[in-house]
Protein backbone atom coordinates (compact mmCIF):
# COMPACT_ATOMS: atom_id res chain seq x y z
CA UNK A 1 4.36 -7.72 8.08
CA UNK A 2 7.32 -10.01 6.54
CA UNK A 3 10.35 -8.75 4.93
CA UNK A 4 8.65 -10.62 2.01
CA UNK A 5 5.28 -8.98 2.15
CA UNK A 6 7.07 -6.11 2.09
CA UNK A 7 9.19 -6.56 -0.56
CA UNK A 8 6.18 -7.64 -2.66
CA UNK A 9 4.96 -4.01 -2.22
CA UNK A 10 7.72 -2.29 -3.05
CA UNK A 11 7.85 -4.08 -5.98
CA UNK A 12 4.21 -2.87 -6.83
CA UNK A 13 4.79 0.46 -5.92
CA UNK A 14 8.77 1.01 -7.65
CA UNK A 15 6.99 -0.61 -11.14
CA UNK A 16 4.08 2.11 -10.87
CA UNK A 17 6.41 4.62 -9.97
CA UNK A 18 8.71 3.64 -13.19
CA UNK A 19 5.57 3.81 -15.33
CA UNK A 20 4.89 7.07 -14.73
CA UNK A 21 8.85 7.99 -15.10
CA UNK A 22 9.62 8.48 -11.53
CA UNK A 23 12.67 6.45 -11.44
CA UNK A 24 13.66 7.93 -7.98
CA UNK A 25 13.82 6.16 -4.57
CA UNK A 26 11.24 6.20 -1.70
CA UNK A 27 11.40 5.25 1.94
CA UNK A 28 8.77 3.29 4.06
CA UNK A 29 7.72 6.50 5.74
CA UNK A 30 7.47 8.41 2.63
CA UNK A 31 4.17 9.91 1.58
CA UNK A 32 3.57 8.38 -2.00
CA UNK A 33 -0.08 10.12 -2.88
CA UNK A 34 -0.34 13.06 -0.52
CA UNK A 35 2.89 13.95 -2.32
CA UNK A 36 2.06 13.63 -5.67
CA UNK A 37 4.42 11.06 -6.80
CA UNK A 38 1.40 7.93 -7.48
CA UNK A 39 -2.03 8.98 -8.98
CA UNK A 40 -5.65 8.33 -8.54
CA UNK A 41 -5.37 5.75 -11.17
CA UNK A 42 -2.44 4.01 -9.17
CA UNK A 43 -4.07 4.10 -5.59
CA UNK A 44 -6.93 1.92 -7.42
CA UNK A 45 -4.17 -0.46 -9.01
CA UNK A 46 -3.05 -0.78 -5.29
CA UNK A 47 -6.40 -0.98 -3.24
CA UNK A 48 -6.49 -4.32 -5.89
CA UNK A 49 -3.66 -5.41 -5.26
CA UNK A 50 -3.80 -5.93 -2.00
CA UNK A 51 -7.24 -6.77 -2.15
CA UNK A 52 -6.26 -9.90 -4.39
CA UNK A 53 -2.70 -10.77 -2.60
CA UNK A 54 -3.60 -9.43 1.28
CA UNK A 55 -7.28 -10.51 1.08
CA UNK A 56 -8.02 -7.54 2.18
CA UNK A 57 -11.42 -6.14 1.29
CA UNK A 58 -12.05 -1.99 1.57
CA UNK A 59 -15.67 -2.02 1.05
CA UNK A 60 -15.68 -3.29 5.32
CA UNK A 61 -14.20 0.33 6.16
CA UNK A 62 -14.04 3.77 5.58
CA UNK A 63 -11.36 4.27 3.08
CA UNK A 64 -8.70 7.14 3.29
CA UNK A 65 -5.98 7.65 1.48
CA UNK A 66 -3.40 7.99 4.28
CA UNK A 67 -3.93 3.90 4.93
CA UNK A 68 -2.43 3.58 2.05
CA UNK A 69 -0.26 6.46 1.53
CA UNK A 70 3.11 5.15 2.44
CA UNK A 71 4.76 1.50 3.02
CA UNK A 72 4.45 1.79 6.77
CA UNK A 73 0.54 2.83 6.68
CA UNK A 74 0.26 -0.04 4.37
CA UNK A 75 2.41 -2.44 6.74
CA UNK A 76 0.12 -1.12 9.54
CA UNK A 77 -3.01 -1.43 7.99
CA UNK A 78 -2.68 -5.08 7.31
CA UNK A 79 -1.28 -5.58 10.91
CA UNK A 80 -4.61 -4.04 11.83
CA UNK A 81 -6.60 -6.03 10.24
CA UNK A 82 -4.77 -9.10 10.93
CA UNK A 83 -5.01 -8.33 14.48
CA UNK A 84 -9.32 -7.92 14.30
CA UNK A 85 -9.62 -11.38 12.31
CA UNK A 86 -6.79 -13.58 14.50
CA UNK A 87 -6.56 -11.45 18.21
CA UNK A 88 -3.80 -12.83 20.37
C-alpha cells in the first residue's frame, strides 16, 4: 500500500478516534477494536470507507474483525486482494 493510502487511513481512523475523545497516538501494529479504543459503530464507518475509496467489497468474504483491526491488517488486506484481482 502507498505512503498515501496509508496516510488516508490514518486520517480516518485519528478523526474517529478524536470523536470519541481518544486523542492519543496509535501505531500500525496496534490493535484498534480488539482493544477497545474504536467501536462497533466505527468498524462500520470503516468497512465503508474503504469500501467507497479501496473498492473493496466485504460481502465476497468472510468478515472478521482482525482484517481490519489495525493499519497493517488493513494494509495487508488490500494487498490481498489486490494480489487475487491483478496476480503478477
Amino acid at each position: 500500500m502507498s505512503e498515501e493510502t496509508k496516510n488516508s487511513i490514518r486520517t480516518f481512523i485519528r478523526e474517529a478516534m478524536q470523536k470519541s475523545g481518544d486523542h492519543g497516538t496509535f501505531g500500525d501494529h496496534e490493535s484498534l477494536f480488539s482493544s477497545g479504543r474504536l467501536d462497533s459503530l466505527t468498524m462500520m464507518n470503516l468497512v465503508m470507507f474503504l469500501e467507497s475509496n479501496f473498492s473493496i467489497d466485504f460481502s465476497k468474504f468472510e468478515f472478521d474483525v482482525d482484517l481490519v483491526d489495525s493499519i497493517h491488517a488493513i494494509d495487508l488486506l488490500i494487498k490481498n486482494l489486490n494480489e487475487s484481482i491483478c496476480p503478477l
